[in-house]
Protein backbone atom coordinates (compact mmCIF):
# COMPACT_ATOMS: atom_id res chain seq x y z
CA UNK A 1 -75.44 14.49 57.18
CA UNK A 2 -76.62 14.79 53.83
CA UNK A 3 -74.68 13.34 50.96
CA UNK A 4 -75.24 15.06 47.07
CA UNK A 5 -74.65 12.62 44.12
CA UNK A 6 -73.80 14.89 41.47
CA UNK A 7 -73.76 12.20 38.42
CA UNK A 8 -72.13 14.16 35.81
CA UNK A 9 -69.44 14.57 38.28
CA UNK A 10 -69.06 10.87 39.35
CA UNK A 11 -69.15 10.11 35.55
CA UNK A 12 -66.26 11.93 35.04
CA UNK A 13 -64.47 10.88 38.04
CA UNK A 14 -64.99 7.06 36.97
CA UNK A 15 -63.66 7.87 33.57
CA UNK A 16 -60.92 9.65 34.72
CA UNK A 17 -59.75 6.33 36.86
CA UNK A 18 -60.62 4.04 34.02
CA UNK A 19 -58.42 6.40 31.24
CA UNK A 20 -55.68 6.53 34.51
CA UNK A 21 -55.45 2.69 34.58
CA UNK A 22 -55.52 2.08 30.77
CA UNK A 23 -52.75 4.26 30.56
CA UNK A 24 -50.67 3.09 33.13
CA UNK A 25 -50.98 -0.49 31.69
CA UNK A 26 -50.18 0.44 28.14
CA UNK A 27 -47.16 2.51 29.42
CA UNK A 28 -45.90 -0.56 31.09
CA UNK A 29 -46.55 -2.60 27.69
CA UNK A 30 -44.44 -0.27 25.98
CA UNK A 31 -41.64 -0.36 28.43
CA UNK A 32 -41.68 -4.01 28.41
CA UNK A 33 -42.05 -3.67 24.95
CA UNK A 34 -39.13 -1.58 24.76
CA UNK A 35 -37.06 -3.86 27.11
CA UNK A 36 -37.78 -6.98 24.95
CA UNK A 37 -36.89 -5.94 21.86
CA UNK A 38 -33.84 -3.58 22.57
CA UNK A 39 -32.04 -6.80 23.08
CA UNK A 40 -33.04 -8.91 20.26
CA UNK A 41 -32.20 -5.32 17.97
CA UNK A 42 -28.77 -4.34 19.27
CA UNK A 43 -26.06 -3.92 17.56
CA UNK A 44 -22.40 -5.77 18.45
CA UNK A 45 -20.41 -2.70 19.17
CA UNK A 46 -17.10 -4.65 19.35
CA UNK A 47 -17.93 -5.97 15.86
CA UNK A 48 -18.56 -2.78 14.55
CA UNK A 49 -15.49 -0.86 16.17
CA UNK A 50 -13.09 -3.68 14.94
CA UNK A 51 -15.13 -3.27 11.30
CA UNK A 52 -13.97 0.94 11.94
CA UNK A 53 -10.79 0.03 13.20
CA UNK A 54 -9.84 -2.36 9.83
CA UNK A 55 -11.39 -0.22 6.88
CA UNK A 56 -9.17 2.98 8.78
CA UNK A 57 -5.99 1.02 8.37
CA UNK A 58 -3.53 1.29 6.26
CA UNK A 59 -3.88 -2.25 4.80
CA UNK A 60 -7.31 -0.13 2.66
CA UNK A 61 -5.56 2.77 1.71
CA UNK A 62 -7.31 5.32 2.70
CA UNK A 63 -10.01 3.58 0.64
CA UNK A 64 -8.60 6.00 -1.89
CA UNK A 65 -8.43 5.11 -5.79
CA UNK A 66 -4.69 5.99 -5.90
CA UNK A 67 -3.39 2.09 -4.63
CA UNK A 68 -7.16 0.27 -5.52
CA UNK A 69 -7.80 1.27 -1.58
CA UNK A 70 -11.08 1.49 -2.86
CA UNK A 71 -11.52 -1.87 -4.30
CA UNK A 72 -9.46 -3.83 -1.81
CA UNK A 73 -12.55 -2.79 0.73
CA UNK A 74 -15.19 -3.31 -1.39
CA UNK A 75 -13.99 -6.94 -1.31
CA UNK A 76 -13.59 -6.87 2.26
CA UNK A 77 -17.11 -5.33 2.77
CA UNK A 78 -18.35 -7.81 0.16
CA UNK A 79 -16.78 -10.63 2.46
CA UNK A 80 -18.68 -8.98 5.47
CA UNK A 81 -21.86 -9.37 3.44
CA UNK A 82 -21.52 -12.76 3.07
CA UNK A 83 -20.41 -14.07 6.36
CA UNK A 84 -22.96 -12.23 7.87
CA UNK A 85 -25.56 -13.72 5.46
CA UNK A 86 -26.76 -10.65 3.87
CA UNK A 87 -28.43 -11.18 0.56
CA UNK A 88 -27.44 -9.91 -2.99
CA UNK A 89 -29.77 -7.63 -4.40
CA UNK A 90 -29.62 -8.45 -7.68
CA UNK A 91 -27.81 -11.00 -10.39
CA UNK A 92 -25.18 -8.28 -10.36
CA UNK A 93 -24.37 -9.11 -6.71
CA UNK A 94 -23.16 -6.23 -3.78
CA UNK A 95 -21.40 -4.16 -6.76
CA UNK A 96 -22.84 -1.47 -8.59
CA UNK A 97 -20.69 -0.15 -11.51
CA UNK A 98 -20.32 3.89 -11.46
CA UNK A 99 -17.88 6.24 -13.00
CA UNK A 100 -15.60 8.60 -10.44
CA UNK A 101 -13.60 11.07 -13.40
CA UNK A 102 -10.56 11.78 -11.29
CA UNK A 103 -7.08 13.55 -12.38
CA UNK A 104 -4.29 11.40 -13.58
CA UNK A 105 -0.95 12.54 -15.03
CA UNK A 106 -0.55 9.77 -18.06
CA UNK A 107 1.79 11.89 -19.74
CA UNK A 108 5.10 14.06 -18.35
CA UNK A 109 3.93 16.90 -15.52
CA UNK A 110 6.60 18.88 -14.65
CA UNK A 111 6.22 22.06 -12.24
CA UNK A 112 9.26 24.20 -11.53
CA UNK A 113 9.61 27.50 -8.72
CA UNK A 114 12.82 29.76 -9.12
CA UNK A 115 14.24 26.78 -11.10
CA UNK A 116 13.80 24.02 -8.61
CA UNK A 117 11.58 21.34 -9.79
CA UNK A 118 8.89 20.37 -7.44
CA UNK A 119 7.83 16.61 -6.86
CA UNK A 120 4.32 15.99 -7.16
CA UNK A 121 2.66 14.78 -4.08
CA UNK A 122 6.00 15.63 -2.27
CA UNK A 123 6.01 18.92 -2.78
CA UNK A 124 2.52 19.88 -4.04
CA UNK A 125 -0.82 18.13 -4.31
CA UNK A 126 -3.19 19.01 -7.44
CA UNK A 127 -6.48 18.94 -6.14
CA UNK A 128 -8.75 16.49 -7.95
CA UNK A 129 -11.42 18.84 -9.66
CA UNK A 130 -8.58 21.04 -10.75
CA UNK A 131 -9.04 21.44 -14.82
CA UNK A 132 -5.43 20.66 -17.13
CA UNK A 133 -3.75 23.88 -17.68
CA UNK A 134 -0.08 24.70 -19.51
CA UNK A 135 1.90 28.18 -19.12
CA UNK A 136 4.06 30.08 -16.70
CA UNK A 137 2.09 31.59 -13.76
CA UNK A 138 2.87 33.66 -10.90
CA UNK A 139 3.66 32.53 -7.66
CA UNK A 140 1.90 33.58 -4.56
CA UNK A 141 3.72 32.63 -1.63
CA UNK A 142 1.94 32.11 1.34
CA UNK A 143 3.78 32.24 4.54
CA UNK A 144 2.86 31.02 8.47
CA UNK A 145 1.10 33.13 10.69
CA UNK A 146 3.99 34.05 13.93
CA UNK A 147 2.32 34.09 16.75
């Protein structure tokens, strides 16, 4: 029986092993790894659902600027901030002052259809980017699809 070292092809066989073992361990590093750290990062997802659950009530308003929805959970994420212990970034603390132009009605808005006057936010709803506008227009009426 006659046995044929071929060294280029035990070479290769050797480093094939050696790359096989060195990436089996680091695969098991990064699991461990993985393992580790997933639960020192997690996140409290009963904390955050009841967070969900409070800003979406109707104690915020919608979070709208109509009823200061908007700042009554600023100051309820600002109280998150702190008794979490999350740091101000600045002298100016968690607030940043910006401008949000919306439409008011400061002064008498009156629309009427056929005579009968129509109740703002009852009856219509002026969308916010609409421009100010005065005159008599035409009415399209839009009726429900029957099915």
């Amino acid at each position: 029986m006659k046995i044929i070292l071929d060294c280029k092809n035990l070479k290769n066989s050797l480093e094939d092993v050696l790359t096989h073992k060195i990436l089996k361990k680091s695969i098991l590093i990064l699991c461990l790894l993985f393992l580790f750290t997933e639960g020192v990062q997690s996140q409290d997802s009963l904390y955050t659902r009841q967070l969900i659950k409070t800003l979406t009530s109707d104690h915020f308003h919608g979070r709208g600027y109509v009823k200061k929805g908007d700042h009554v959970a600023a100051q309820f994420i600002k109280d998150e901030f702190n008794k979490n212990g999350i740091s101000q970034l600045s002298s100016a603390g968690y607030f940043q002052k910006f401008e949000f132009p919306v439409n008011t009605f400061p002064a008498t808005m009156e629309v009427k259809i056929n005579g009968n006057t129509l109740l703002p936010g009852a009856d219509f709803i002026v969308e916010p980017e609409s421009p100010s506008c005065k005159g008599k227009f035409d009415v399209i009426y839009i009726n429900k699809k029957e099915s």
